[in-house]
Protein backbone atom coordinates (compact mmCIF):
# COMPACT_ATOMS: atom_id res chain seq x y z
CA UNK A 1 146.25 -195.61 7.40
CA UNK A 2 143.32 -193.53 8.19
CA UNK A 3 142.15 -189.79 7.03
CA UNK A 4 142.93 -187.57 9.55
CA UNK A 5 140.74 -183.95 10.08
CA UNK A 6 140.83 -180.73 10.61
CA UNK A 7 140.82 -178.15 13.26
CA UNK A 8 137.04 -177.69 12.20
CA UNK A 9 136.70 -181.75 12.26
CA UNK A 10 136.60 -181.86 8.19
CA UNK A 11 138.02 -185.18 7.18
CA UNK A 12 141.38 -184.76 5.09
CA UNK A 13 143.14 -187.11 2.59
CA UNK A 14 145.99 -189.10 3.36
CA UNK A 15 147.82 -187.18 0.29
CA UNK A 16 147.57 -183.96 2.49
CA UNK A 17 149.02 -184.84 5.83
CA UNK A 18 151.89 -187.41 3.77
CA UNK A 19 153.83 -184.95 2.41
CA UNK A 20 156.75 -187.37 1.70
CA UNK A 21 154.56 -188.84 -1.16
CA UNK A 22 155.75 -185.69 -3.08
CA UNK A 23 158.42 -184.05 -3.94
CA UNK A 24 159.69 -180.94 -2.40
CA UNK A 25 159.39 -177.15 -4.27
CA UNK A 26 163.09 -176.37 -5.88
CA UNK A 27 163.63 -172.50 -6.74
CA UNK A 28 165.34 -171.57 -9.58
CA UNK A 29 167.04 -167.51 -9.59
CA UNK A 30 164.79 -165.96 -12.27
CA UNK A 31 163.86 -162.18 -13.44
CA UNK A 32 160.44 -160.97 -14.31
CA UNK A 33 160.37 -158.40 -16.96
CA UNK A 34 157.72 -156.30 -19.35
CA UNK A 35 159.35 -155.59 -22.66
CA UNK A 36 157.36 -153.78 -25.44
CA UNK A 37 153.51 -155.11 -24.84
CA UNK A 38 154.35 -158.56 -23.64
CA UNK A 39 155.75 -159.91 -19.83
CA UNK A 40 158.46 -162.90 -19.55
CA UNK A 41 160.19 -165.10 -17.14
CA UNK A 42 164.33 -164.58 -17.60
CA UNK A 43 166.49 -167.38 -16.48
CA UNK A 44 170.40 -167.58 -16.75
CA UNK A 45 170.90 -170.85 -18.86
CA UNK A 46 173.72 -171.61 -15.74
CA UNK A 47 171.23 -171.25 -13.45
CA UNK A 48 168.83 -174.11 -14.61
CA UNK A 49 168.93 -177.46 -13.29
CA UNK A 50 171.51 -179.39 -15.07
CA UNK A 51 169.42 -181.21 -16.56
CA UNK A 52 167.53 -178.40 -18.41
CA UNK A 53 170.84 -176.92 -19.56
CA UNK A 54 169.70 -178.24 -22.70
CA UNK A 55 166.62 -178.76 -24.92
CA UNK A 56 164.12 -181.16 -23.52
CA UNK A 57 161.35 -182.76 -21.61
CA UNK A 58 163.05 -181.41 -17.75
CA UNK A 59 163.55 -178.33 -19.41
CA UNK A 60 159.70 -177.50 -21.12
CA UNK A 61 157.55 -178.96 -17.89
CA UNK A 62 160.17 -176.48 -15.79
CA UNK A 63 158.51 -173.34 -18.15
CA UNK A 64 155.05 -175.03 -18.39
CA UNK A 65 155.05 -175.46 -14.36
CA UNK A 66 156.42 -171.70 -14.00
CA UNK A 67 154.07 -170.07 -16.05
CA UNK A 68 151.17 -172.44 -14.88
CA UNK A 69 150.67 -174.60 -17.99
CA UNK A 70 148.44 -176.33 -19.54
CA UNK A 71 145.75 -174.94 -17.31
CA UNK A 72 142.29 -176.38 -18.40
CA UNK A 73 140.65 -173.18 -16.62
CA UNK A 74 142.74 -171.02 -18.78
CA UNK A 75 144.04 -168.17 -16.44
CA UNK A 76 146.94 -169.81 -14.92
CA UNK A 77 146.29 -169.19 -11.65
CA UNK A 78 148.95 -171.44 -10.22
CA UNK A 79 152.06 -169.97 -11.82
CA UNK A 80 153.43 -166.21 -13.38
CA UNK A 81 150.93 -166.16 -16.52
CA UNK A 82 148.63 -164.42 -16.99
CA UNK A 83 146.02 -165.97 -19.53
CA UNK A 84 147.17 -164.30 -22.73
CA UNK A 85 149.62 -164.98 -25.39
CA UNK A 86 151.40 -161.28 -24.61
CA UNK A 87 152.13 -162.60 -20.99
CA UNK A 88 152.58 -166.83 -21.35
CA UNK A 89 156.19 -166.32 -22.35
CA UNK A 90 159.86 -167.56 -21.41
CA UNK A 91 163.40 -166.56 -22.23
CA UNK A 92 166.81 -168.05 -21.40
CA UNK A 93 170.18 -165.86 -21.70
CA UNK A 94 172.99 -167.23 -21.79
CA UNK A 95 177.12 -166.04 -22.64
CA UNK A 96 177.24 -165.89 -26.39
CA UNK A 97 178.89 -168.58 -27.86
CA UNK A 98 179.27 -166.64 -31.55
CA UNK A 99 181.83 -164.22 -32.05
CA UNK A 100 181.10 -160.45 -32.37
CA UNK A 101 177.79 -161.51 -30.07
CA UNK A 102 177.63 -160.55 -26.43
CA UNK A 103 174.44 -162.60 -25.47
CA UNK A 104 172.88 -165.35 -26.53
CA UNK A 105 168.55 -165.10 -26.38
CA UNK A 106 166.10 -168.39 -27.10
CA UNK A 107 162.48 -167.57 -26.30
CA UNK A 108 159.41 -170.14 -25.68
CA UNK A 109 156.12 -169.47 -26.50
CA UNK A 110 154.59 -171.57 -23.88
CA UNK A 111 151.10 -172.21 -24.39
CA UNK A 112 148.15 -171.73 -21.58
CA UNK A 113 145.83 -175.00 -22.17
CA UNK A 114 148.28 -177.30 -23.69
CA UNK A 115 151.15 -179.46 -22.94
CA UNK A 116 153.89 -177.86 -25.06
CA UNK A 117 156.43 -174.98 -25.48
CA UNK A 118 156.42 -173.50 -28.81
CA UNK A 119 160.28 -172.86 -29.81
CA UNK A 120 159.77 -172.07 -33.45
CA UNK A 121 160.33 -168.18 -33.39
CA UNK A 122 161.36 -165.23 -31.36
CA UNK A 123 159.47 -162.67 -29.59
CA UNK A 124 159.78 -159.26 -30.70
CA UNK A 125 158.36 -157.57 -27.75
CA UNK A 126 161.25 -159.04 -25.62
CA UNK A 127 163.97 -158.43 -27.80
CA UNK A 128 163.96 -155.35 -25.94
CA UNK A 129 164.24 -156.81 -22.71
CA UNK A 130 166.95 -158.88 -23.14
CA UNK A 131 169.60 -156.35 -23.47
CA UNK A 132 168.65 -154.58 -19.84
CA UNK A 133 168.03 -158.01 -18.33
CA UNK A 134 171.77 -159.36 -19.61
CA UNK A 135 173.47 -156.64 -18.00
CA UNK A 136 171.10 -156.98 -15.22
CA UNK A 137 172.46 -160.64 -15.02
CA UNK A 138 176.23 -159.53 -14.90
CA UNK A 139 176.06 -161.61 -18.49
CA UNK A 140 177.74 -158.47 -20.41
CA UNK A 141 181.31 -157.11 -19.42
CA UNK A 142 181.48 -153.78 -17.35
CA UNK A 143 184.11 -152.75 -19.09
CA UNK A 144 181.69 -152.48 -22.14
CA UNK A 145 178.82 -150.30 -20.08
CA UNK A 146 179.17 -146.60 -20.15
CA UNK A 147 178.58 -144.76 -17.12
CA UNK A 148 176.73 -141.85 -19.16
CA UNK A 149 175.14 -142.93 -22.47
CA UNK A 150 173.90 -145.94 -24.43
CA UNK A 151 175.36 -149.80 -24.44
CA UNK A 152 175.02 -151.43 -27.97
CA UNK A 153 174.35 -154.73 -27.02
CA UNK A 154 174.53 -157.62 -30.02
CA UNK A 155 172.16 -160.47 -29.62
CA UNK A 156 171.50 -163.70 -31.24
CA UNK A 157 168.33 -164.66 -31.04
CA UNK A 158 168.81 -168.48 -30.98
CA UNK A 159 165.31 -169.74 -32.36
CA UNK A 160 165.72 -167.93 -35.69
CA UNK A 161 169.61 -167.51 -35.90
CA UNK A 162 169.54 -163.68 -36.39
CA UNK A 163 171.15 -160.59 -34.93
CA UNK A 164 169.36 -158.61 -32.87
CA UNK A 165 171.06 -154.57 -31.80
CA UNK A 166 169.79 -153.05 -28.75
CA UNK A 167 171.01 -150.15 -27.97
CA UNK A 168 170.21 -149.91 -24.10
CA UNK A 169 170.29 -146.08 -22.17
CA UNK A 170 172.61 -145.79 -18.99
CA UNK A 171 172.31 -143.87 -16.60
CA UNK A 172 175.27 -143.62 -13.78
CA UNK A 173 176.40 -147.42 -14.93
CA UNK A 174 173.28 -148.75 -14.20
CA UNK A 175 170.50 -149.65 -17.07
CA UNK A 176 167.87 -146.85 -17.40
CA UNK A 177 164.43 -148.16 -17.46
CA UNK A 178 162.39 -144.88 -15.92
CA UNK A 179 161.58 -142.11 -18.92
CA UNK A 180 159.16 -140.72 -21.09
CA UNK A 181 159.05 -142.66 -24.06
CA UNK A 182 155.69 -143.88 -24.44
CA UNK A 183 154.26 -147.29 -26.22
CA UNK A 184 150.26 -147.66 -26.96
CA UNK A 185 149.34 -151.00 -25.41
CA UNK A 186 151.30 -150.14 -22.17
CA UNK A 187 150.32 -147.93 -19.65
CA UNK A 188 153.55 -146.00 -17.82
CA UNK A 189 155.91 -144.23 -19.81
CA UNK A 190 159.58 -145.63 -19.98
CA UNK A 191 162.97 -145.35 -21.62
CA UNK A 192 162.93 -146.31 -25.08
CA UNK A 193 165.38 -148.83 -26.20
CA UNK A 194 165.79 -148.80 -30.14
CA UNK A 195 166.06 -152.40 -31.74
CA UNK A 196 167.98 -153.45 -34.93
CA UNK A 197 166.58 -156.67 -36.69
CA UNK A 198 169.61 -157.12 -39.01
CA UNK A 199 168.85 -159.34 -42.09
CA UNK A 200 165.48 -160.14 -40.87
CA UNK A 201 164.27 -162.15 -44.14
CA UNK A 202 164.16 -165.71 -42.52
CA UNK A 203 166.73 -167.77 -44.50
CA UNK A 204 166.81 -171.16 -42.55
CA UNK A 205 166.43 -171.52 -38.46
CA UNK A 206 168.36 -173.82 -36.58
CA UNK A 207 167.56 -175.53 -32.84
CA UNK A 208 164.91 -177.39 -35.13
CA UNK A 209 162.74 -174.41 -36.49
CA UNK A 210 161.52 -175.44 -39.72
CA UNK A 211 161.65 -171.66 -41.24
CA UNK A 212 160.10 -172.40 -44.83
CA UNK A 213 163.11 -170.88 -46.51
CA UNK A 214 163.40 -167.37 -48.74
CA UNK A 215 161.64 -164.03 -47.83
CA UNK A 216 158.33 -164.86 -49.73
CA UNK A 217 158.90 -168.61 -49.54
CA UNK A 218 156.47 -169.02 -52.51
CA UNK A 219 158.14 -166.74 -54.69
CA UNK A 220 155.51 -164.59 -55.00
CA UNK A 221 154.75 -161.27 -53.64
CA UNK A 222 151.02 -161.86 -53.38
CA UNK A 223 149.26 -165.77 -53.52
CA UNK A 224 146.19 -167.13 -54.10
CA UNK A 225 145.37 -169.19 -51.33
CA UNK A 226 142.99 -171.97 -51.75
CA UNK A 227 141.28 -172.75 -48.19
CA UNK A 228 138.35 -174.98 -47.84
CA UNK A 229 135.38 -173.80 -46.41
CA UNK A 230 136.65 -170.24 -46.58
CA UNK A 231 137.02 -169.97 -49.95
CA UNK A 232 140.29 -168.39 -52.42
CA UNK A 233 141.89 -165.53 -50.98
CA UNK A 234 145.29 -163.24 -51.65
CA UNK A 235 147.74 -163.93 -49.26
CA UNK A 236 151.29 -162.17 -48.90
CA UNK A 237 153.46 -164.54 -47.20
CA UNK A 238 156.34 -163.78 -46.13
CA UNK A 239 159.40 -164.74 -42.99
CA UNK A 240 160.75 -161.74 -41.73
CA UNK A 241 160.51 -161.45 -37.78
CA UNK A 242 158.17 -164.24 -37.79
CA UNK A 243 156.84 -166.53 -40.34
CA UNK A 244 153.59 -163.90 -41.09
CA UNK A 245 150.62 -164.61 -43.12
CA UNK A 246 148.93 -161.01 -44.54
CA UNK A 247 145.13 -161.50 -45.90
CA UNK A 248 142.95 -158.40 -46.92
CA UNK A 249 140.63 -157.65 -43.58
CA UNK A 250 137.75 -157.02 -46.57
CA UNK A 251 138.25 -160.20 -47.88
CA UNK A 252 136.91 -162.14 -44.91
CA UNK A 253 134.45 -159.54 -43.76
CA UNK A 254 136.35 -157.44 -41.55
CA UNK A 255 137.27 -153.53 -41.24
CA UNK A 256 140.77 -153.75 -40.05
CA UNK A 257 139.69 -151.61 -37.20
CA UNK A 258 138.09 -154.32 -35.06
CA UNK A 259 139.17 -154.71 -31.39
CA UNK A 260 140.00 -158.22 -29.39
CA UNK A 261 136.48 -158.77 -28.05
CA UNK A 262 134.88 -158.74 -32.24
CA UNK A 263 136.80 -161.64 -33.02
CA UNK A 264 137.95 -163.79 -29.92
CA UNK A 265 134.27 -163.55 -28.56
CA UNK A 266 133.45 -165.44 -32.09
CA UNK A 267 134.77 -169.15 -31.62
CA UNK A 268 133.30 -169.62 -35.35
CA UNK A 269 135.94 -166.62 -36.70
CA UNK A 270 138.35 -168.30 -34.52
CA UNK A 271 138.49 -171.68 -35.82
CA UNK A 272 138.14 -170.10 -39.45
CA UNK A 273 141.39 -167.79 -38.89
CA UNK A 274 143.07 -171.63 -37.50
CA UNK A 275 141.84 -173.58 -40.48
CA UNK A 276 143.65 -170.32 -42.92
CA UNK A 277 146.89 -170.29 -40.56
CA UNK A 278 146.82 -174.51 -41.04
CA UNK A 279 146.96 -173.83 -45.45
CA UNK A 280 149.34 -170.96 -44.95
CA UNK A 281 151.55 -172.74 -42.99
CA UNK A 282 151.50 -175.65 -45.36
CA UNK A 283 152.00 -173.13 -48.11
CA UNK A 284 155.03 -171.56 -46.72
CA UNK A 285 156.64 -174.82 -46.59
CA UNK A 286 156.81 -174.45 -41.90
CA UNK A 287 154.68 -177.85 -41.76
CA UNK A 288 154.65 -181.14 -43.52
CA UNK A 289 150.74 -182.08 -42.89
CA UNK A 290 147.75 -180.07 -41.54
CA UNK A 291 147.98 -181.51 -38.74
CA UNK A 292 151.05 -180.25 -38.13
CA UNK A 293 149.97 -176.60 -37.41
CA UNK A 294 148.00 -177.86 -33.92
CA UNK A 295 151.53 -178.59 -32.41
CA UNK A 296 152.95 -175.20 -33.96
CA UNK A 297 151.16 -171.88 -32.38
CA UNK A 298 153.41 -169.54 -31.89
CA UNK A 299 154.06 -169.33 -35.91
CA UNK A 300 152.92 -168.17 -38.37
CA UNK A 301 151.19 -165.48 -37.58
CA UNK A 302 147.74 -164.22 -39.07
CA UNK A 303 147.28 -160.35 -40.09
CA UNK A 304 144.51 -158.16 -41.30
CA UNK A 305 145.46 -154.98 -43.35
CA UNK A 306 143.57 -152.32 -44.89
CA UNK A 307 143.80 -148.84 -45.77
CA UNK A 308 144.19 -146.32 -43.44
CA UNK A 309 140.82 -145.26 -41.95
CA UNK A 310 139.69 -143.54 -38.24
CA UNK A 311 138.86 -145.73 -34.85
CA UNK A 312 138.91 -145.94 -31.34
CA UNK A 313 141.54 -147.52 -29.82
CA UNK A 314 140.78 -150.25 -26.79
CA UNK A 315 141.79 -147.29 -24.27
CA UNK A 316 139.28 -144.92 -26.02
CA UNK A 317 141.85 -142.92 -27.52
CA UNK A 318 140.74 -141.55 -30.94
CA UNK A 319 142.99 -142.71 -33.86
CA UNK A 320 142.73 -140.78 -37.15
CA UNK A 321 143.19 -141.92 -40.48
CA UNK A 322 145.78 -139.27 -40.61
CA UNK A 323 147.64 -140.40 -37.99
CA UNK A 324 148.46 -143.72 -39.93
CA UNK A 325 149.34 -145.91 -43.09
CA UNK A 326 147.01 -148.38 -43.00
CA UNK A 327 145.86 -150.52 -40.19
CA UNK A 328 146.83 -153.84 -39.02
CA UNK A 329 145.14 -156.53 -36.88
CA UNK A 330 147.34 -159.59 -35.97
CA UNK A 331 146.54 -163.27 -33.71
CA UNK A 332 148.89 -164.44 -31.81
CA UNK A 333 148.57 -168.09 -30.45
CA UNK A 334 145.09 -168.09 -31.89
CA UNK A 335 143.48 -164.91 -30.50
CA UNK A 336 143.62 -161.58 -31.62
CA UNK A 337 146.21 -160.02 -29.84
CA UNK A 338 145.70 -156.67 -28.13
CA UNK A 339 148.57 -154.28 -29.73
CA UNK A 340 151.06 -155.73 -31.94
CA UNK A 341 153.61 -158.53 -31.65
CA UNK A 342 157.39 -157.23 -32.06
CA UNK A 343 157.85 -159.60 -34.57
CA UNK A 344 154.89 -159.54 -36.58
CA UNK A 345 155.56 -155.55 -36.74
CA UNK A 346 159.37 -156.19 -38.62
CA UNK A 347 157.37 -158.45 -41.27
CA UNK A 348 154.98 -155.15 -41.30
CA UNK A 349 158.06 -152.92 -41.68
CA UNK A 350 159.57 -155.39 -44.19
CA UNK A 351 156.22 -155.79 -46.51
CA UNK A 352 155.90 -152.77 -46.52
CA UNK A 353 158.96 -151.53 -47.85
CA UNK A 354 158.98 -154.25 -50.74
CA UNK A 355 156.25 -152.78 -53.47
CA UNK A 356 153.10 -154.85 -54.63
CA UNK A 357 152.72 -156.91 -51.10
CA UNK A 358 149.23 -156.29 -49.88
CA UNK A 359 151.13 -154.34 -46.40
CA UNK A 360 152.27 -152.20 -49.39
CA UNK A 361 149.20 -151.80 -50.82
CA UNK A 362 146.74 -150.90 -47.80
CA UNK A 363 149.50 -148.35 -47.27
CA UNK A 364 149.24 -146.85 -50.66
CA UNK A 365 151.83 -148.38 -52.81
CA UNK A 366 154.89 -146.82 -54.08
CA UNK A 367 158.48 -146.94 -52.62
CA UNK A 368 158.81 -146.31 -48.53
CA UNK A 369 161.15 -146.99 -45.85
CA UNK A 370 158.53 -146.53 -42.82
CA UNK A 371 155.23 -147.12 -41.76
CA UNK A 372 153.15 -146.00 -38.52
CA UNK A 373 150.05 -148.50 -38.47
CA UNK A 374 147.31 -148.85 -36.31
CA UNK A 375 146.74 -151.60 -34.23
CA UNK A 376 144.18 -152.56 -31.26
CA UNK A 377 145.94 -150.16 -28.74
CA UNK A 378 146.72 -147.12 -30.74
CA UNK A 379 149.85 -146.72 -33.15
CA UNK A 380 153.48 -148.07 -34.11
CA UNK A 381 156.45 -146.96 -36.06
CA UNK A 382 158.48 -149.19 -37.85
CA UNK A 383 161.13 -148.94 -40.69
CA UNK A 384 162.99 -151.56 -42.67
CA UNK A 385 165.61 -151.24 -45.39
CA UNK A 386 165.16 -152.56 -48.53
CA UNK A 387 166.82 -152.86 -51.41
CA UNK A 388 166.12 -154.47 -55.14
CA UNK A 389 169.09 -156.84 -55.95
CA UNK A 390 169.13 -159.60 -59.28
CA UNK A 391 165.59 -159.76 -59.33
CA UNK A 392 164.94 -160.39 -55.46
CA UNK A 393 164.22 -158.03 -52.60
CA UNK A 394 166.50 -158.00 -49.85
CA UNK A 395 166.00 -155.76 -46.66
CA UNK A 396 169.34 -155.89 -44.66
CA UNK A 397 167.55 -154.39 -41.52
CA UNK A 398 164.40 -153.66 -39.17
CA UNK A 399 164.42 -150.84 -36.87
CA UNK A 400 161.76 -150.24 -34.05
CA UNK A 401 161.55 -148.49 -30.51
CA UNK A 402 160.23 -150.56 -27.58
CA UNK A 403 160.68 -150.02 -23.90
CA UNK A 404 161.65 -152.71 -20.85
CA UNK A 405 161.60 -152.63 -17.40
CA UNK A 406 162.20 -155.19 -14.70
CA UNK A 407 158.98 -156.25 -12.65
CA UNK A 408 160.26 -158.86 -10.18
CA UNK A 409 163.70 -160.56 -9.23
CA UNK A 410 164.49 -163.44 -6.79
CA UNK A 411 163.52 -166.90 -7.80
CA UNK A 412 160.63 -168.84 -8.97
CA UNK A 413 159.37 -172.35 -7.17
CA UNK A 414 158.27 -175.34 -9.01
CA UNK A 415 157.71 -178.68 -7.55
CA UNK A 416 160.65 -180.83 -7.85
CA UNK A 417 158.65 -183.50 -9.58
CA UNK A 418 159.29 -181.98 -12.88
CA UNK A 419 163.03 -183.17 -12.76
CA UNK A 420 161.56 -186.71 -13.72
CA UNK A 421 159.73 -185.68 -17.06
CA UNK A 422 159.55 -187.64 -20.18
């Protein structure tokens, strides 16, 4: 067999003009959404091939291909990411299969550069898609949408195994997405949906998330946390929303005011902040080895408080140190993210609300049941209630307002050749 060319004479590979070497595209129905700061690809768990109907190799390269994973470039050119942590993300609905539930939500993390789809926590951001996007999907009775009003919507996030409440605006039967509500970290106004996290202290995941056990996992409101090569450093750590590691920003040099390019233009910072997510994670109980934490990105979570003090946000918007609490910095999936995970802010709302955790410290101490921080983008309320009960804290619920809207519908294309992973 012999190369053939081009119109302009240029020699071609046989792999070009052979197309039967390779199997065809398949297109699978999907929805493209924003919710909170982050973007996702939605599928219908029915509407997968069979044989990603269930956890597994088919179904992880069928994410990795969508989103355009692991791309050694880094900007996933060839597929719906778009080179960050906020927008690398996937979520399946499906029917609930748990009484007084009307959805069921499991999220992937899938990472950019690497072979794998991180299934070890939720994604607060998209909590607040996933109510729209289920009645979008005809996966919630009519009979339960108002034409005028709001549609409580009960969700179990699968990755964690906790409720989620979204109580989702209507307008004329149909899902309200256009409004004024706005969210710093995204740029057009939309219609707030508020977001429940009931019982958000992380007592035991299932689908094979290690969770690390209790609220504070250590039993211990505040650790010392021994890291080599960084040095000893107090650490709240706590699982509430998402496995979350808190260190004082002054304790490693830092403000608590610093924007994305500070730290993710400073590979040295960056493999520091890994090595201190690697003990933490050990610490917490989420990982057996050290080298555990490499295949486990999406948690936990590093954050940077400190008290509340004056900056400019990444859209030049002046933030005072009345406006806020205390400030917050967070990494998601090893970068500093550029607003706030969903997640990470419930374990903000949660330390917070439990005295003598250093979230309750850089935001003055003392009893509260809200906090507005400050993050990269600009500000964020969040509340949590918590109560002291035989010598444990126990906060029975998170509350936060996000926003959703849906970007794109139709169906995504992957070639079929990842039907025959392993």
């Amino acid at each position: 067999m012999h190369d053939s060319t081009d119109s302009n004479g240029t020699s071609l590979p046989d792999s070009t003009r052979d197309p039967q070497r390779f199997a065809p595209q398949i297109r699978i129905p999907a929805t493209y959404l924003r919710g909170g700061t982050s973007k996702g690809v939605f599928f219908r768990l029915d509407d997968l091939p069979e044989a990603a109907q269930q956890p597994g190799p088919v179904r992880d390269a069928i994410l990795l291909r969508t989103l355009g994973s692991p791309d050694p470039y880094g900007k996933q050119i060839d597929g719906m990411g778009n080179a960050s942590s906020s927008t690398s993300k996937a979520v399946i609905l499906s029917p609930s299969s748990r009484p007084d539930h009307d959805v069921d939500y499991l999220f992937g993390q899938v990472s950019i550069d690497q072979p794998f789809v991180d299934w070890s926590g939720n994604c607060g951001n998209l909590s607040a898609a996933v109510g729209p996007c289920a009645i979008h999907m005809g996966l919630i009775d009519p009979a339960r949408i108002p034409h005028q009003g709001t549609a409580t919507i009960r969700i179990w996030q699968a990755n964690i195994g906790k409720t989620i409440v979204a109580h989702v605006p209507i307008t004329d039967g149909q899902v309200q997405e256009t409004g004024g509500f706005t969210l710093d970290g995204v740029t057009f106004p939309a219609a707030e949906v508020a977001l429940e996290f009931l019982d958000p202290a992380d007592e035991g995941a299932n689908d094979g998330a290690d969770s690390g056990g209790a609220m504070f996992p250590t039993g211990h409101l505040v650790d010392s946390l021994e890291v080599p090569g960084v040095g000893r450093l107090a650490a709240t750590l706590i699982n509430a929303g998402i496995p979350t590691i808190f260190l004082n920003a002054a304790d490693l040099g830092y403000t608590g005011c610093e924007l994305q390019d500070t730290i993710n233009n400073d590979p040295a910072a960056l493999a520091r902040f890994e090595t201190i997510r690697a003990h933490g994670a050990l610490r917490m109980g989420l990982i057996q080895n050290l080298e555990d934490a490499a295949t486990r990105q999406h948690t936990p979570k590093i954050a940077l408080v400190a008290p509340a003090q004056s900056y400019t946000a990444s859209s030049g918007k002046a933030i005072a140190a009345s406006d806020v609490d205390l400030v917050v910095r967070a990494l998601s999936m090893g970068k500093l993210h550029h607003a706030m995970m969903g997640t990470a802010a419930v374990a903000i709302a949660t330390a917070a609300a439990v005295p003598g955790t250093l979230v309750n410290q850089a935001a003055g101490g003392g009893a509260r049941n809200a906090v507005r921080f400050g993050h990269p983008s600009g500000t964020l309320r969040v509340g949590a209630e918590a109560q002291h009960t035989n010598g444990s804290w126990q906060v029975t619920k998170a509350l936060m307002s996000r926003s959703a809207r849906i970007l794109m519908e139709g169906w995504v294309r992957v070639p079929g050749d990842v039907l025959n992973a392993r």
